[in-house]
N, C-alpha and C. Protein backbone atom coordinates (compact mmCIF):
# COMPACT_ATOMS: atom_id res chain seq x y z
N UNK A 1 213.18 146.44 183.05
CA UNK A 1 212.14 146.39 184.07
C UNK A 1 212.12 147.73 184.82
N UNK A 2 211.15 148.37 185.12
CA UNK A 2 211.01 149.19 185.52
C UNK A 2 210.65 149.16 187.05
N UNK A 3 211.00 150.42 187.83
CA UNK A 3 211.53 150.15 189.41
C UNK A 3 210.25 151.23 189.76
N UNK A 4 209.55 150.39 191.35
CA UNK A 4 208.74 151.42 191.60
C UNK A 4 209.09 152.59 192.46
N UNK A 5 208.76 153.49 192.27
CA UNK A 5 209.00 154.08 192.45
C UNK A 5 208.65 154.87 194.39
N UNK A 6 210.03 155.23 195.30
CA UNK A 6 209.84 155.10 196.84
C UNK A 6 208.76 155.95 197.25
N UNK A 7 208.04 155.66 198.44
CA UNK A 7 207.30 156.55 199.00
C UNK A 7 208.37 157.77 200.06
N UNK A 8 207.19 158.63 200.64
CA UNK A 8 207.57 159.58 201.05
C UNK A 8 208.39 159.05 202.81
N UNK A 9 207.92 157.88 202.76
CA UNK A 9 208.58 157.23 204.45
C UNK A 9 209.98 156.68 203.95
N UNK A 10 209.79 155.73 202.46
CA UNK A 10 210.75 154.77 201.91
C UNK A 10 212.03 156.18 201.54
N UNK A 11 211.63 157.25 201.04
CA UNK A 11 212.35 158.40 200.82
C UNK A 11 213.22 159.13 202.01
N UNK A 12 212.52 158.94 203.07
CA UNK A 12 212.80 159.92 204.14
C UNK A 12 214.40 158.75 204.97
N UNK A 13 213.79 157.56 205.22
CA UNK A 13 214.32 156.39 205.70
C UNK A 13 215.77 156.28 204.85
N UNK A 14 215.64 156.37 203.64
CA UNK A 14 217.16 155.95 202.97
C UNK A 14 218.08 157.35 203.01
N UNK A 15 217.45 158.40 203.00
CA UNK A 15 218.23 159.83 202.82
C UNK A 15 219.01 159.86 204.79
N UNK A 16 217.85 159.61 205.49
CA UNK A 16 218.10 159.51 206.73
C UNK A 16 219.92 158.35 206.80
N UNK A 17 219.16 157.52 206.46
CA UNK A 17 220.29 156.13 206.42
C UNK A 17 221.72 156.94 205.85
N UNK A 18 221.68 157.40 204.51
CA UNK A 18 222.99 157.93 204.09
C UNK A 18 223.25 159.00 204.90
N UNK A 19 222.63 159.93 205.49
CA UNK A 19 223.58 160.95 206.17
C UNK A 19 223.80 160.23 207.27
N UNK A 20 223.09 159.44 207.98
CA UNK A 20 224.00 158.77 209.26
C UNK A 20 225.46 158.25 208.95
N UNK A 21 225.33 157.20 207.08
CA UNK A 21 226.79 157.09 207.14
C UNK A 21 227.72 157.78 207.14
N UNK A 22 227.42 158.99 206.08
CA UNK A 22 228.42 159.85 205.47
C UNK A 22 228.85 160.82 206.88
N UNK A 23 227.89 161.01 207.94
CA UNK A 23 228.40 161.40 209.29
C UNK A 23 229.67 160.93 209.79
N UNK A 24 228.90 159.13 209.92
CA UNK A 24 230.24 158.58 210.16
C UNK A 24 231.70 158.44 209.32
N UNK A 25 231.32 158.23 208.46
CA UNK A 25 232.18 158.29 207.08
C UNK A 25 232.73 159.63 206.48
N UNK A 26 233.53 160.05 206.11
CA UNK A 26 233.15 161.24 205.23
C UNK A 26 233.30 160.72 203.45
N UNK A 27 234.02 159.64 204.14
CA UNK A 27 234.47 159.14 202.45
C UNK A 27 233.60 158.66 201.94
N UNK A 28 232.26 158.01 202.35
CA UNK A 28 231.19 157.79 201.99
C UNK A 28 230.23 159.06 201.33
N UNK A 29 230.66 160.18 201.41
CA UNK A 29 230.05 161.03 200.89
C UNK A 29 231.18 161.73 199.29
N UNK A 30 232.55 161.25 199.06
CA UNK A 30 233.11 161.51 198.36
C UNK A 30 232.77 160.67 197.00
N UNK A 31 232.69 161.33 195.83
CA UNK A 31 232.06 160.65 194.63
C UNK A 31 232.99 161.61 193.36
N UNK A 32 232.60 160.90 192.54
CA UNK A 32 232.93 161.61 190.68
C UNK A 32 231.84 161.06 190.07
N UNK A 33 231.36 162.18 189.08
CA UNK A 33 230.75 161.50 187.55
C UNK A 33 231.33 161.82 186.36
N UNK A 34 231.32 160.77 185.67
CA UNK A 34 231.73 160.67 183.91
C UNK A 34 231.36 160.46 183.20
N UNK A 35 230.85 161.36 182.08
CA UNK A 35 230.45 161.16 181.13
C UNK A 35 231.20 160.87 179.88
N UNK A 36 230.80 160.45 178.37
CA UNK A 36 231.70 160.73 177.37
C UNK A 36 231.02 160.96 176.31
N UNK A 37 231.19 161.94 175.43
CA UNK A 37 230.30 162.23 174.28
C UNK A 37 231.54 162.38 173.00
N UNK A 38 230.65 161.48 172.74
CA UNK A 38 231.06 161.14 171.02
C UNK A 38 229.97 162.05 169.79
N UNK A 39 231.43 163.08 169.01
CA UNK A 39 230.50 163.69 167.57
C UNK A 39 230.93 163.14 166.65
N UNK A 40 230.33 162.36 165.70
CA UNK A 40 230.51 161.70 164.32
C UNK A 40 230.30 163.16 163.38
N UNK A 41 229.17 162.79 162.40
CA UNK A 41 229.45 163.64 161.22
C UNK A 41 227.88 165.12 161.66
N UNK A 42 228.44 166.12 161.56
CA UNK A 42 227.27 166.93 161.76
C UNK A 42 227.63 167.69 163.22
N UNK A 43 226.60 168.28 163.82
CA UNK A 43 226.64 168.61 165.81
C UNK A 43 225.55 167.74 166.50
N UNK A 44 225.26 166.49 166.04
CA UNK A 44 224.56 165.75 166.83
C UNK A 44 225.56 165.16 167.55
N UNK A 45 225.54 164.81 168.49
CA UNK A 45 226.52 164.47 170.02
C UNK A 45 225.49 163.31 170.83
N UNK A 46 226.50 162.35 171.14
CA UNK A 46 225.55 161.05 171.77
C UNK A 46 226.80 161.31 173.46
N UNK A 47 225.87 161.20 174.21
CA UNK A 47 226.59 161.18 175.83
C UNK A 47 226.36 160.05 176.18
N UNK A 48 227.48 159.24 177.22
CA UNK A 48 227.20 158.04 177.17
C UNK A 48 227.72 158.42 178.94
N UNK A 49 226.93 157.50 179.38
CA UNK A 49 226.68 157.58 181.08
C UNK A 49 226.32 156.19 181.55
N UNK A 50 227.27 156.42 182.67
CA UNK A 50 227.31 154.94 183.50
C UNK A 50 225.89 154.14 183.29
N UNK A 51 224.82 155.03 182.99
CA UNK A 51 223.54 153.85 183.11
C UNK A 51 222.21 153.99 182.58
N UNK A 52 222.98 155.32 181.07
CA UNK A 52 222.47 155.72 179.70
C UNK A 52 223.13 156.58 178.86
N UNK A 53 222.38 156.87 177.59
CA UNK A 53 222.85 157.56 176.69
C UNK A 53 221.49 158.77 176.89
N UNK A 54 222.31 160.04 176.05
CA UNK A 54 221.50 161.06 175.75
C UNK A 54 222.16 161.95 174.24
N UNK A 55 221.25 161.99 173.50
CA UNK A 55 221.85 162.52 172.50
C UNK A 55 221.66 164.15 172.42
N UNK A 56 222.32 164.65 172.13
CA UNK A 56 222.14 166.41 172.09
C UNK A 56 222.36 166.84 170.11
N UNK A 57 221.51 167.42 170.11
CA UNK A 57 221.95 168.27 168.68
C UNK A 57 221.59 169.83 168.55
N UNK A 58 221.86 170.32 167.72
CA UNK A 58 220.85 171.82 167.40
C UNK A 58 219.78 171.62 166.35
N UNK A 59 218.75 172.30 166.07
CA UNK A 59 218.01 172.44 165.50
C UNK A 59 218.56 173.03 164.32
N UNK A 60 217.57 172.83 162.87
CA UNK A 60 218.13 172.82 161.84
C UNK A 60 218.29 174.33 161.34
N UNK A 61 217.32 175.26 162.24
CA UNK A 61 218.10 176.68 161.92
C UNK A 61 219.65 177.09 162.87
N UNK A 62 220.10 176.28 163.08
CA UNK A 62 221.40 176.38 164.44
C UNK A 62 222.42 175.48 163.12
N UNK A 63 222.06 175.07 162.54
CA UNK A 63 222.92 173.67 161.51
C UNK A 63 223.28 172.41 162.06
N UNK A 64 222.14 172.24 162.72
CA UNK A 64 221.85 170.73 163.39
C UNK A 64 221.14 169.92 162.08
N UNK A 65 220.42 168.65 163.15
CA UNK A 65 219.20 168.29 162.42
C UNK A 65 218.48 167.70 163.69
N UNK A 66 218.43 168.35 164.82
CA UNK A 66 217.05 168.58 165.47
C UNK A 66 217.07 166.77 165.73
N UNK A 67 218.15 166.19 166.06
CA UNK A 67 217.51 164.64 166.53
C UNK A 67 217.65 164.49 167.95
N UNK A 68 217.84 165.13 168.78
CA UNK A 68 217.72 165.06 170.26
C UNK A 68 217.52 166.97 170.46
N UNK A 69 217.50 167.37 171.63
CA UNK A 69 217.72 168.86 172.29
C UNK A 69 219.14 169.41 172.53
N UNK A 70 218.90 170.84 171.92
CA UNK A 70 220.06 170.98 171.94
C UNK A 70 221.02 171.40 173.84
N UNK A 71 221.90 171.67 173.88
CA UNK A 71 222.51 171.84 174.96
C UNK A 71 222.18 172.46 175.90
N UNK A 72 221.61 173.83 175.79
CA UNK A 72 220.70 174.87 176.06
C UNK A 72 219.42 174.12 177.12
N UNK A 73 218.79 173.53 176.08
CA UNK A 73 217.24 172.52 176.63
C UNK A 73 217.88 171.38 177.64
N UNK A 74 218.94 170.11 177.35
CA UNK A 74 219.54 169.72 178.42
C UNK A 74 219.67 170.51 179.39
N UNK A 75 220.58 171.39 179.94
CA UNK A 75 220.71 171.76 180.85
C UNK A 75 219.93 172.61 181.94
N UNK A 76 218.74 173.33 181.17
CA UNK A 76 217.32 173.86 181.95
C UNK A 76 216.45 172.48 182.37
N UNK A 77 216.83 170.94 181.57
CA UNK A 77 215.91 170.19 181.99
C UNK A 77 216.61 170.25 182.82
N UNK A 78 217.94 169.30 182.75
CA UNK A 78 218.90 169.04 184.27
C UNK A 78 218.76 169.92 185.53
N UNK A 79 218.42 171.45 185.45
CA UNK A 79 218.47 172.00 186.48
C UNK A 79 216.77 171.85 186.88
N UNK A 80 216.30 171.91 186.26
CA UNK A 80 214.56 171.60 186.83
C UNK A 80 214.30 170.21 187.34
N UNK A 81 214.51 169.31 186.31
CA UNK A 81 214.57 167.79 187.52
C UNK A 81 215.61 167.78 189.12
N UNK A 82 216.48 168.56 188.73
CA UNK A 82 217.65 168.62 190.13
C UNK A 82 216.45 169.07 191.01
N UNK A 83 215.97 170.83 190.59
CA UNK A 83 215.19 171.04 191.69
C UNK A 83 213.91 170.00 191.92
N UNK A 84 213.28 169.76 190.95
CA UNK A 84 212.19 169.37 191.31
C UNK A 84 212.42 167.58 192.24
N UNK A 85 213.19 167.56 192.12
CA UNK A 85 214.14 166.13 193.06
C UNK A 85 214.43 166.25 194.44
N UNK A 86 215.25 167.76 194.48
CA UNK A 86 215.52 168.33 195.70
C UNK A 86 214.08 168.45 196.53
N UNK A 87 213.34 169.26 195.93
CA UNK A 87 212.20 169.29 196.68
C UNK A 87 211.56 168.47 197.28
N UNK A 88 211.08 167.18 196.41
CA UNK A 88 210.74 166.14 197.15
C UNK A 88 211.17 165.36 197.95
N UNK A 89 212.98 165.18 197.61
CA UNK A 89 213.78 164.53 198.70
C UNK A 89 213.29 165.44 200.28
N UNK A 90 213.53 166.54 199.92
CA UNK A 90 213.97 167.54 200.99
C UNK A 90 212.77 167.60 201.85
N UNK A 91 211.63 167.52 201.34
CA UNK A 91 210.35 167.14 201.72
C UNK A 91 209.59 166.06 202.75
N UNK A 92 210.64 164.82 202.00
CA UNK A 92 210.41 164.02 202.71
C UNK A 92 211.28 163.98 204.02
N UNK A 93 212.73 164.55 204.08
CA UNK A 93 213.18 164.40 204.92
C UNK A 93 212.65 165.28 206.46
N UNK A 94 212.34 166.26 205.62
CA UNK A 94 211.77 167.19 206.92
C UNK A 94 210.14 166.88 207.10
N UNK A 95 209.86 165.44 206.73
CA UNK A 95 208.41 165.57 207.25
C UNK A 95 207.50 165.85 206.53
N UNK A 96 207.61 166.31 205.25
CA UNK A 96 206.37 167.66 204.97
C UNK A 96 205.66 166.50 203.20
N UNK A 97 204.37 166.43 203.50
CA UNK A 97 203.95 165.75 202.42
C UNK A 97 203.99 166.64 200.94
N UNK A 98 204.15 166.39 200.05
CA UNK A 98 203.99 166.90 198.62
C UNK A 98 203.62 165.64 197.77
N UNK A 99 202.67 166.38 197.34
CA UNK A 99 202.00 165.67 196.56
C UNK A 99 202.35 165.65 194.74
N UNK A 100 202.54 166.96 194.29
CA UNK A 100 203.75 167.21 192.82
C UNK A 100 204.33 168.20 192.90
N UNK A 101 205.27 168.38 192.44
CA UNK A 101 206.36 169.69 191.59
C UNK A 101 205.95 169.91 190.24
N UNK A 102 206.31 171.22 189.79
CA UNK A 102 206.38 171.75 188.82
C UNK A 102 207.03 172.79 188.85
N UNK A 103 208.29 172.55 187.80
CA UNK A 103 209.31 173.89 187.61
C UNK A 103 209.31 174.36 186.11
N UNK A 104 209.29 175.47 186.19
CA UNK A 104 209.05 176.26 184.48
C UNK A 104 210.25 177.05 184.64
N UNK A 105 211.41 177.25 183.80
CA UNK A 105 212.49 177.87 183.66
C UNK A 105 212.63 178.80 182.53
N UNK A 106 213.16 179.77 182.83
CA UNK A 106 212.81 180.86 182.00
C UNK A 106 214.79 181.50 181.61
N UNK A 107 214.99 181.42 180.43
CA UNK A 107 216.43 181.93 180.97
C UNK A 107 216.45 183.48 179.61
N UNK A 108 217.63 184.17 179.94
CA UNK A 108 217.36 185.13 178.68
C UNK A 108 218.87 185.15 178.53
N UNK A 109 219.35 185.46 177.14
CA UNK A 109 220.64 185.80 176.63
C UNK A 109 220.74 186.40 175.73
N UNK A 110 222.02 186.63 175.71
CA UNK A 110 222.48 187.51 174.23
C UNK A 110 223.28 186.91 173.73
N UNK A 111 223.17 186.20 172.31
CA UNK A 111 223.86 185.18 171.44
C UNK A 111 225.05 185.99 170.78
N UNK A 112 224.74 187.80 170.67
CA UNK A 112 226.14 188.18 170.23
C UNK A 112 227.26 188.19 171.66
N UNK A 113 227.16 187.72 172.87
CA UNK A 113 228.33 187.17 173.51
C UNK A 113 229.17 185.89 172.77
N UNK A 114 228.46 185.30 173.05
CA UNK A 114 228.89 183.71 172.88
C UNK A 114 229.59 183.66 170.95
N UNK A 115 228.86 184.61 170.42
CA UNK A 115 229.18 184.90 168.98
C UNK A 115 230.48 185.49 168.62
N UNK A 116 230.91 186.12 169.71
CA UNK A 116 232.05 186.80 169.65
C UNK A 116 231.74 188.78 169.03
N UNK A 117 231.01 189.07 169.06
CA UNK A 117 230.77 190.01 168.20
C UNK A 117 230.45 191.31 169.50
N UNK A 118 230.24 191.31 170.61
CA UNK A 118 230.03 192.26 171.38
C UNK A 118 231.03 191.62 172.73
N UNK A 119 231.91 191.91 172.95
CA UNK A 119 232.86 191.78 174.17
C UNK A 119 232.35 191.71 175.61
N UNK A 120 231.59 192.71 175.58
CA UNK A 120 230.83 193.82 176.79
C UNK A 120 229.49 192.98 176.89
N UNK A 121 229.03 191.89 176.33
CA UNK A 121 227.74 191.08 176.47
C UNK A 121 228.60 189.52 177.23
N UNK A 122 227.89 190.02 178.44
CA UNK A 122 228.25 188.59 179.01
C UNK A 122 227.99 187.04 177.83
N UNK A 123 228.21 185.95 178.29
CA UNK A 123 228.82 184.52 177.33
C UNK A 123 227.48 184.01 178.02
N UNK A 124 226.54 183.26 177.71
CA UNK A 124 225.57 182.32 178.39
C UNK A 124 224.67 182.76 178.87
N UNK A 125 223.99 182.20 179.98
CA UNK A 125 222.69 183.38 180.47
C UNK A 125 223.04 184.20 181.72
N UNK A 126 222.02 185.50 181.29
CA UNK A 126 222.22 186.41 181.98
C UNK A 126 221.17 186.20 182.98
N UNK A 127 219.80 186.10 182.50
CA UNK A 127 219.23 185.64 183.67
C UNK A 127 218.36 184.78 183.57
N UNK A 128 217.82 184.14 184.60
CA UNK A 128 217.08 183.32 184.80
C UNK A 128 216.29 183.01 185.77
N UNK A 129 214.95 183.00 185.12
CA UNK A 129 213.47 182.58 186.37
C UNK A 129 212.99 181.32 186.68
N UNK A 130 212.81 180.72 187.70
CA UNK A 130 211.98 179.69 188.02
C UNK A 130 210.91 180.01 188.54
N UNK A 131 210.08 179.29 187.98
CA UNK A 131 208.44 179.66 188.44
C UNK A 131 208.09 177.83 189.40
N UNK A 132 208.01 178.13 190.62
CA UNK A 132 207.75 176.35 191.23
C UNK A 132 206.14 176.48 191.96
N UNK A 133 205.76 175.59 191.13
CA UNK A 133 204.30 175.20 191.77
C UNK A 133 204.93 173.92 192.82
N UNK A 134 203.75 173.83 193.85
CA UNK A 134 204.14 172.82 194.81
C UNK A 134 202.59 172.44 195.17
N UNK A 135 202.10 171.03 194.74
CA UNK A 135 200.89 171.15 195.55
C UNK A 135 201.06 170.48 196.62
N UNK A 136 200.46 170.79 197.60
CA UNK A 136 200.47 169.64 198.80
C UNK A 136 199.39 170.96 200.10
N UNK A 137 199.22 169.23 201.21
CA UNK A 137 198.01 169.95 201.54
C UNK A 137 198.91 170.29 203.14
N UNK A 138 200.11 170.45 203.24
CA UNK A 138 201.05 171.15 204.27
C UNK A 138 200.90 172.29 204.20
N UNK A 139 200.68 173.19 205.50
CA UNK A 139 200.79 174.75 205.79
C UNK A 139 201.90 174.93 205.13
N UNK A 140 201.65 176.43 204.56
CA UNK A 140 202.95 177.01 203.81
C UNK A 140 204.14 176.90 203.52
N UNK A 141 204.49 177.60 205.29
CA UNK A 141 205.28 177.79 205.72
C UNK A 141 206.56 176.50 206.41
N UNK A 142 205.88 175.24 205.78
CA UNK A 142 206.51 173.83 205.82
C UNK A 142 207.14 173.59 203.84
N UNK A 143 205.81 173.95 203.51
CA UNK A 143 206.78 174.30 202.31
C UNK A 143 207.47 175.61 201.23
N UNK A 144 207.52 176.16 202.62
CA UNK A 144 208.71 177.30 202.24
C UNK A 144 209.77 176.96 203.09
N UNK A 145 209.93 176.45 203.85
CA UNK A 145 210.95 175.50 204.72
C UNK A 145 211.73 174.66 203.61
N UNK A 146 210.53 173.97 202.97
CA UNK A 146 211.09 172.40 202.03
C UNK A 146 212.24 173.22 201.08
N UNK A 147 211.58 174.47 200.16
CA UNK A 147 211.66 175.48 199.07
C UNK A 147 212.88 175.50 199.37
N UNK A 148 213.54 176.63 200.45
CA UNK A 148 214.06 177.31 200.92
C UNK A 148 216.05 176.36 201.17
N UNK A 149 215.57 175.23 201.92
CA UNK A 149 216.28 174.60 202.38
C UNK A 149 217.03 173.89 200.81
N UNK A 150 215.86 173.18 199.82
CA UNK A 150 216.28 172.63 198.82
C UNK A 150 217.32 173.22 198.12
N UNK A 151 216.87 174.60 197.72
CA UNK A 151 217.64 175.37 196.94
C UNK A 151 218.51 175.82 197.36
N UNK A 152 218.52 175.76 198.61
CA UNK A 152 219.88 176.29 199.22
C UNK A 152 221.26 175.25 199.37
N UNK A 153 220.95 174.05 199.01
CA UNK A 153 221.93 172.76 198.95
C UNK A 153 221.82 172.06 197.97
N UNK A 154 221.22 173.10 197.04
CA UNK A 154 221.13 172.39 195.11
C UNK A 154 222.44 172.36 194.93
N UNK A 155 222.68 171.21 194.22
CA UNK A 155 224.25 170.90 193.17
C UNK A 155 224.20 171.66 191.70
N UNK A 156 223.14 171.46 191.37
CA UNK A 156 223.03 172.47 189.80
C UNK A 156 222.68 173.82 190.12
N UNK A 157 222.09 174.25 191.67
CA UNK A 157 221.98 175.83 191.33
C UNK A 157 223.56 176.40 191.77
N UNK A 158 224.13 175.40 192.49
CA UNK A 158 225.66 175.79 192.98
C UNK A 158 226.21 175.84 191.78
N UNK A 159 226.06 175.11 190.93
CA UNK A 159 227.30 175.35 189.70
C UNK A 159 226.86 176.05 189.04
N UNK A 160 225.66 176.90 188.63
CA UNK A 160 225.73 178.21 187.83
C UNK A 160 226.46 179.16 188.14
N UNK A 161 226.63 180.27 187.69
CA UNK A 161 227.35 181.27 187.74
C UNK A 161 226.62 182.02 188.84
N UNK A 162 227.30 182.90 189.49
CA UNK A 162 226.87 183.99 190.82
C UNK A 162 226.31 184.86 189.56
N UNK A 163 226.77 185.02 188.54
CA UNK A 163 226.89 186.08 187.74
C UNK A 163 225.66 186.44 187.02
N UNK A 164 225.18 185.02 186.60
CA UNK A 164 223.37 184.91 186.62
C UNK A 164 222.14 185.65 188.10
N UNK A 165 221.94 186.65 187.00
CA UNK A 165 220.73 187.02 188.00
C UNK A 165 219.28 186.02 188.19
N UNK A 166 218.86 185.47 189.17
CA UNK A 166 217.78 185.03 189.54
C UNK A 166 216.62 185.61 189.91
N UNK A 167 216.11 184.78 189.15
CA UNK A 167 214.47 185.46 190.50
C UNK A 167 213.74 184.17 190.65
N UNK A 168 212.94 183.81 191.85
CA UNK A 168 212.52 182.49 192.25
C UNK A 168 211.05 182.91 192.21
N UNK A 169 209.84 181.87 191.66
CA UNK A 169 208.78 182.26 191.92
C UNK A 169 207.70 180.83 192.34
N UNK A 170 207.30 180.78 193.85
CA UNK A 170 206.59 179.97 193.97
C UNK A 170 204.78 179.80 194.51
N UNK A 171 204.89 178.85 193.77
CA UNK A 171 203.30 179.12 194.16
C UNK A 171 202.44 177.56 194.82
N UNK A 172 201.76 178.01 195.76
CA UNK A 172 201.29 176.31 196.72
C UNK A 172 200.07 176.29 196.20
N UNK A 173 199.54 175.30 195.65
CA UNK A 173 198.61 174.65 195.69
C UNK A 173 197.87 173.78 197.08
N UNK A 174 196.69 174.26 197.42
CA UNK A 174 196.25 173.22 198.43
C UNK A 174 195.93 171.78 197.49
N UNK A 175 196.45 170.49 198.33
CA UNK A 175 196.18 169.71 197.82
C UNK A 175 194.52 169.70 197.90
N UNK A 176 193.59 168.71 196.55
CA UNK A 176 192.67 168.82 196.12
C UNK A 176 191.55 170.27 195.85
N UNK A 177 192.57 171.44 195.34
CA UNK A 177 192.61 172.36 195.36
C UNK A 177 192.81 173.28 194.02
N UNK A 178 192.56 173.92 193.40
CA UNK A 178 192.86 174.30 191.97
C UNK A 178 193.14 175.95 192.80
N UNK A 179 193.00 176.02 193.45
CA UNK A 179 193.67 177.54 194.27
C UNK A 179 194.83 177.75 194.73
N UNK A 180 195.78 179.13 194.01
CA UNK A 180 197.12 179.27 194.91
C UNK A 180 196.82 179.71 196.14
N UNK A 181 197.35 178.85 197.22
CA UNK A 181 197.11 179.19 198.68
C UNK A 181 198.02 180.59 198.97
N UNK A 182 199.50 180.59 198.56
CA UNK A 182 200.21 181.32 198.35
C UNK A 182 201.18 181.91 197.32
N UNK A 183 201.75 182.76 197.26
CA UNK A 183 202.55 183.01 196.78
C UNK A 183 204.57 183.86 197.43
N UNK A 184 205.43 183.26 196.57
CA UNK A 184 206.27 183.60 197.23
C UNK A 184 207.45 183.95 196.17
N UNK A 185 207.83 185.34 196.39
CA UNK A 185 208.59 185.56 195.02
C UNK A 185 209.54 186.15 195.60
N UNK A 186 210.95 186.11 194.99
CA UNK A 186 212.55 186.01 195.39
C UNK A 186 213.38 186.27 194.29
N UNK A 187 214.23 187.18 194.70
CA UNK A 187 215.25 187.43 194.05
C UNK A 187 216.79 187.30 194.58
């Protein structure tokens, strides 16, 4: 059965509710997650999580067979739903209506790191762009507040590497609007 999904008051009200506890509490804010991934025959990989599975493989020029995304694609989704989550939580908490997100992730590397074949080539990505549309019909500068604040208390942009260069690129949509109201670009 599928759960509907909270509004922006029902959003603001429960985020509100947990930091009052975890104020009071701190242990209420202490947590773990666990996953476990099982490889049978091949690099297809099944992850198994308190309340699903996700399968990962490579594609068949990698010597997969391409039956889920490989690790790479997980983890740009994971960090784009994080943000695009943050935003709206963060949104709602400070007030500010949004109407959608959209995050486009851009990353670049050099596979002779990770290959072993160049020492001097960093392992993973070197860098990486987010491009965030935001429509909503809030002055800017409420959602460069939302932007600003989100990313700054992301859990997935905290665990990348410092070592990854960024650049942030956002753009507002007025709601009922096909026009960027603004633009706001960051490095």
């Amino acid at each position: 059965m599928r759960m509907r999904a909270m509004n922006h008051a029902e959003l603001k009200e429960l985020y509100d509710r947990k930091a009052r506890a975890m104020a009071r509490r701190p242990a209420f804010a202490r947590g773990s997650g666990q996953t476990k991934v099982h490889m049978g025959e091949g690099l297809a990989c099944e992850a198994f999580h308190e309340d699903g599975t996700v399968r990962a493989d490579q594609p068949a020029s990698e010597g997969g067979t391409a039956t889920g995304p490989h690790p790479g694609q997980l983890m740009r989704a994971g960090l784009g739903a994080c943000l695009a989550m943050g935003y709206r939580l963060w949104a709602a908490r400070l007030g500010t209506p949004i109407d959608a997100v959209d995050v486009e992730i851009v990353c670049a590397y050099d596979a002779r790191g990770q290959m072993g074949l160049a020492p001097e080539i960093a392992i993973g990505w070197q860098r990486i762009s987010f491009h965030v549309t935001i429509v909503s019909a809030a002055p800017p500068d409420e959602i460069h507040r939302v932007v600003e604040t989100a990313d700054r208390l992301s859990p997935m942009l905290a665990n990348l590497s410092v070592a990854v260069e960024r650049s942030h690129r956002l753009t507002i949509v007025a709601a009922r609007s096909d026009e960027p109201t603004t633009v706001l670009e960051r490095r």
